[in-house]
N, C-alpha and C. Protein backbone atom coordinates (compact mmCIF):
# COMPACT_ATOMS: atom_id res chain seq x y z
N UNK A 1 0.84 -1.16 0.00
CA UNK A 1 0.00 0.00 0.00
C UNK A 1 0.89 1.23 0.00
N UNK A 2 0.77 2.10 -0.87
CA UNK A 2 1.43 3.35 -1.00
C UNK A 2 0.53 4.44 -0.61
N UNK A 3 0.67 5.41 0.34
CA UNK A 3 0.16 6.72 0.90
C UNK A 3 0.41 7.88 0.42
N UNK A 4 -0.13 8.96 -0.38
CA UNK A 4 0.24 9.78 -0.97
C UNK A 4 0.02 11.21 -0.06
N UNK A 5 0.56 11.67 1.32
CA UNK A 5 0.19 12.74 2.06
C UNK A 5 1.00 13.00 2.45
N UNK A 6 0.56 14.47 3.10
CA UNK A 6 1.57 15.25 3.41
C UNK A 6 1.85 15.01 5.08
N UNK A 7 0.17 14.11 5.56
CA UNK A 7 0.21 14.35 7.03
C UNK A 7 0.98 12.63 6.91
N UNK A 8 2.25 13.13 8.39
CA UNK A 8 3.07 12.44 9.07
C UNK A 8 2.31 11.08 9.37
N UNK A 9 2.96 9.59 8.25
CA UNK A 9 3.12 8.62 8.77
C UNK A 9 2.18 8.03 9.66
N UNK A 10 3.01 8.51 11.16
CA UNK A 10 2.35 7.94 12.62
C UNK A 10 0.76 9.05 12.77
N UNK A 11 0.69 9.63 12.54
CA UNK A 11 -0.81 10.35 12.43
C UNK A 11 -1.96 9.44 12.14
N UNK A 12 -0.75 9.11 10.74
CA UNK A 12 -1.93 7.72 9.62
C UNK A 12 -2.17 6.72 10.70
N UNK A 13 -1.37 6.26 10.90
CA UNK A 13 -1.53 4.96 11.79
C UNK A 13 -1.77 5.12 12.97
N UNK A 14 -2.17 5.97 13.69
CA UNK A 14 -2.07 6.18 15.29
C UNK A 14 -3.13 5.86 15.82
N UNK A 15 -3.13 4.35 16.77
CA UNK A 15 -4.30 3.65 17.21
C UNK A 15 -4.12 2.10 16.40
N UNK A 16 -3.68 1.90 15.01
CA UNK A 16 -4.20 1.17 14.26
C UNK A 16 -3.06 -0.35 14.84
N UNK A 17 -2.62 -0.25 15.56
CA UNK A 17 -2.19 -1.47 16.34
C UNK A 17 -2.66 -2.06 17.70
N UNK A 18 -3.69 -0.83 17.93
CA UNK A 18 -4.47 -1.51 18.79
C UNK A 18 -6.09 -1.84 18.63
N UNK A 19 -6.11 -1.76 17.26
CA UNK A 19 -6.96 -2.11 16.98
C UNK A 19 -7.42 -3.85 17.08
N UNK A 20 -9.21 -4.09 17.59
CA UNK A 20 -8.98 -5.32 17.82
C UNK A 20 -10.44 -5.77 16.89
N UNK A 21 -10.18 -6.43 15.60
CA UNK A 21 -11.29 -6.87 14.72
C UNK A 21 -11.26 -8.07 15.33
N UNK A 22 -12.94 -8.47 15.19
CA UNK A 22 -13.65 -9.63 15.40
C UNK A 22 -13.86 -10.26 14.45
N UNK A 23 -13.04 -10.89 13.15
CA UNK A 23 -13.24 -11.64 11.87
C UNK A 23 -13.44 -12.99 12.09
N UNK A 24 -13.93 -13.58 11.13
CA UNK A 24 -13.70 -15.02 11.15
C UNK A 24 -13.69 -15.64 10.02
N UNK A 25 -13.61 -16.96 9.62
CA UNK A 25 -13.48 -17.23 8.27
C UNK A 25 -14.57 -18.29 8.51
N UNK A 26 -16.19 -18.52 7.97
CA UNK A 26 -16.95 -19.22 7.84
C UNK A 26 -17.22 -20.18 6.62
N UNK A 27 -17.70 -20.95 5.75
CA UNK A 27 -17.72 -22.14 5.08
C UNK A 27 -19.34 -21.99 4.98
N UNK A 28 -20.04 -21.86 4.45
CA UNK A 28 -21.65 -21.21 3.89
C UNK A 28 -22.11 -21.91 2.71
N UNK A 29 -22.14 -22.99 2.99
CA UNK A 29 -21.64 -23.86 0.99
C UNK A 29 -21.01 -24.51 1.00
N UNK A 30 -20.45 -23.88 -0.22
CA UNK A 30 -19.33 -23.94 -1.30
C UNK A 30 -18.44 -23.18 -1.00
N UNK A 31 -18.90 -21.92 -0.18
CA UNK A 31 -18.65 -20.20 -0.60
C UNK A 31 -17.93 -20.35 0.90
N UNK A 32 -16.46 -19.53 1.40
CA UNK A 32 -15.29 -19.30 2.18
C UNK A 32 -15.49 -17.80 2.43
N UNK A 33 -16.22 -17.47 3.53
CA UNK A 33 -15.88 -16.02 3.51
C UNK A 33 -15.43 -15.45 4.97
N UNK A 34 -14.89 -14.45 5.02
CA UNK A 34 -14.51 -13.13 6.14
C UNK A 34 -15.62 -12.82 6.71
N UNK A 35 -15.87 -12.58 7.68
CA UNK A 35 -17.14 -12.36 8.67
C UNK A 35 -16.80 -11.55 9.71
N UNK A 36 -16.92 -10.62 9.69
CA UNK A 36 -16.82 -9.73 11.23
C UNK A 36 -18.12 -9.88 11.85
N UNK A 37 -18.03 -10.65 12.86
CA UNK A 37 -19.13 -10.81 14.06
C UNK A 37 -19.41 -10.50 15.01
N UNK A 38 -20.79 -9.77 14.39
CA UNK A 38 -21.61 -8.63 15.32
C UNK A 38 -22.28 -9.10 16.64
N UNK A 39 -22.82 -10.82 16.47
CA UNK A 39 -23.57 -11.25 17.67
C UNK A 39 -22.98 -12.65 17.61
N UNK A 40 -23.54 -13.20 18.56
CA UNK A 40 -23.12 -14.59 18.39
C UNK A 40 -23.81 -15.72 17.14
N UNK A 41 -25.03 -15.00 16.52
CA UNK A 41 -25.31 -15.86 15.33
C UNK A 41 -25.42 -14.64 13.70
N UNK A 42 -24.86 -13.07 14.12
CA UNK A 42 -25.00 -12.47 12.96
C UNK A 42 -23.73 -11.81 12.41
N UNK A 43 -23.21 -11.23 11.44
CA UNK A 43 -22.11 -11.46 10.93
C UNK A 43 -22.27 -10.32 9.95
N UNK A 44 -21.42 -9.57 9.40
CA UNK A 44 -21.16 -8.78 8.16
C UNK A 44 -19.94 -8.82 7.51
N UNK A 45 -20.26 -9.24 6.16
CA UNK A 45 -19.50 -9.82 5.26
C UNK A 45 -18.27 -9.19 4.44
N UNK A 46 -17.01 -9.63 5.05
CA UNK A 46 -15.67 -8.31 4.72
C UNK A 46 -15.41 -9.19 3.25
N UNK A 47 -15.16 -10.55 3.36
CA UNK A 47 -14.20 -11.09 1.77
C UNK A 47 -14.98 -12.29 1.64
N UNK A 48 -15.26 -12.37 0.43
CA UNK A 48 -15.55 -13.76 -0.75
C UNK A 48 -14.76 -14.09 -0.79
N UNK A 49 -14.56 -15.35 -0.52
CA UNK A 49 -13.92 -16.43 -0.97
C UNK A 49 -14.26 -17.63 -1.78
N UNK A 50 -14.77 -17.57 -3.47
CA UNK A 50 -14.82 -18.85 -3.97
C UNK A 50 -13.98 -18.88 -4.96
N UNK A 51 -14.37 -20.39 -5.48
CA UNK A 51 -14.00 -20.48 -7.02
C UNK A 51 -14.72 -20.49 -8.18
N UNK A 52 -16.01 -19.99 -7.73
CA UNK A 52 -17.02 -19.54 -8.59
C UNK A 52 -17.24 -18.75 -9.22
N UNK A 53 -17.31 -18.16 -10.27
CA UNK A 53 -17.41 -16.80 -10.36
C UNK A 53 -18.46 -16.15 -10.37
N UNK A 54 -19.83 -16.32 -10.34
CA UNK A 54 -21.12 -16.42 -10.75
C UNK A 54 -21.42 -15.93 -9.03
N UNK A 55 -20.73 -16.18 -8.20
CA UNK A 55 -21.20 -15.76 -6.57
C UNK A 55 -20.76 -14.70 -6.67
N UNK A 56 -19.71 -13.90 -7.13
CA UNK A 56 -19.47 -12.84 -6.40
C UNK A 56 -19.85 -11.87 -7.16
N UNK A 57 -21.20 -12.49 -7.98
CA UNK A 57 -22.07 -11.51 -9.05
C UNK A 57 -23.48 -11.61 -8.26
N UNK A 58 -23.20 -12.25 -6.98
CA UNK A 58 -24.48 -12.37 -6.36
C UNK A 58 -24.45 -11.35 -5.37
N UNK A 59 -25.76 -10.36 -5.20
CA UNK A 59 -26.02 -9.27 -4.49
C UNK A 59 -26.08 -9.75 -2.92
N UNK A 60 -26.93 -11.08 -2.82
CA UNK A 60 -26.62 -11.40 -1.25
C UNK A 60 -25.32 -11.27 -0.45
N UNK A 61 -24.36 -12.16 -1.33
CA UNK A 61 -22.65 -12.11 -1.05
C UNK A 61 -22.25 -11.19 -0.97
N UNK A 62 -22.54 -10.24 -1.37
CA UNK A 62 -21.39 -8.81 -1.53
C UNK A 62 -21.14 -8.56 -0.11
N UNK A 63 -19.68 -7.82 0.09
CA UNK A 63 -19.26 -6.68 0.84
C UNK A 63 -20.36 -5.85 2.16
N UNK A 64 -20.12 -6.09 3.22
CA UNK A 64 -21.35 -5.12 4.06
C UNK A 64 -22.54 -6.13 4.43
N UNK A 65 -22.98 -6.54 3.49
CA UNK A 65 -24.15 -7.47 3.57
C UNK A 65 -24.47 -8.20 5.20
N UNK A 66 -25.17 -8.64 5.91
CA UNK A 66 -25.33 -9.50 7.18
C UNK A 66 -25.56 -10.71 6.87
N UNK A 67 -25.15 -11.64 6.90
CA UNK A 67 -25.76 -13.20 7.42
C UNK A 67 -26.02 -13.15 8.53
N UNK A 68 -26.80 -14.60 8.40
CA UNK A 68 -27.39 -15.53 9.91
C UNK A 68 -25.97 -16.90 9.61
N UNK A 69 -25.71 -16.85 10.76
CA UNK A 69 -25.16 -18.26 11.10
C UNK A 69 -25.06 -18.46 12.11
N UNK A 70 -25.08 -20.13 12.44
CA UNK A 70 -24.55 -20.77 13.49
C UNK A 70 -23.14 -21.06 13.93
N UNK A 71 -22.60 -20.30 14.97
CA UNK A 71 -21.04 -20.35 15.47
C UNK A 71 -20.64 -21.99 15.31
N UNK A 72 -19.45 -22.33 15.32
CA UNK A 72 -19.02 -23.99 15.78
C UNK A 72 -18.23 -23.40 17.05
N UNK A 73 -18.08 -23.78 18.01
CA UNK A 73 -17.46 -23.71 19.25
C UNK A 73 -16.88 -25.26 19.37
């Protein structure tokens, strides 16, 4: 990633190591995706993961979107 500014570096980044995301990688299918999880069964969808190509032309899948799922513990 290249930054094109004038403001200082550590400005950019300041906080961003303590940052603490809640991702996960779920199995929905076929379909492998990134999940930042909001509750213990709801989820919003950061990355697709298939080998399909025809899914990630699907409006449900996209980016932002919420699923329902069941955690595995």
């Amino acid at each position: 990633m290249i930054i094109y500014s004038t403001v200082p570096t550590e400005i950019i980044f300041e906080g961003y190591d303590q940052m603490k995301l809640n991702y996960r990688e779920i199995q929905f299918g076929h379909i492998k995706m990134i999940v930042e999880q909001l509750s213990d069964s709801e989820g919003r969808i950061v990355r697709l993961i298939s080998p399909i190509a025809q899914d990630y032309l699907n409006p449900q899948y996209q980016p932002g979107s919420l699923i329902q799922f069941r955690p595995n513990f």
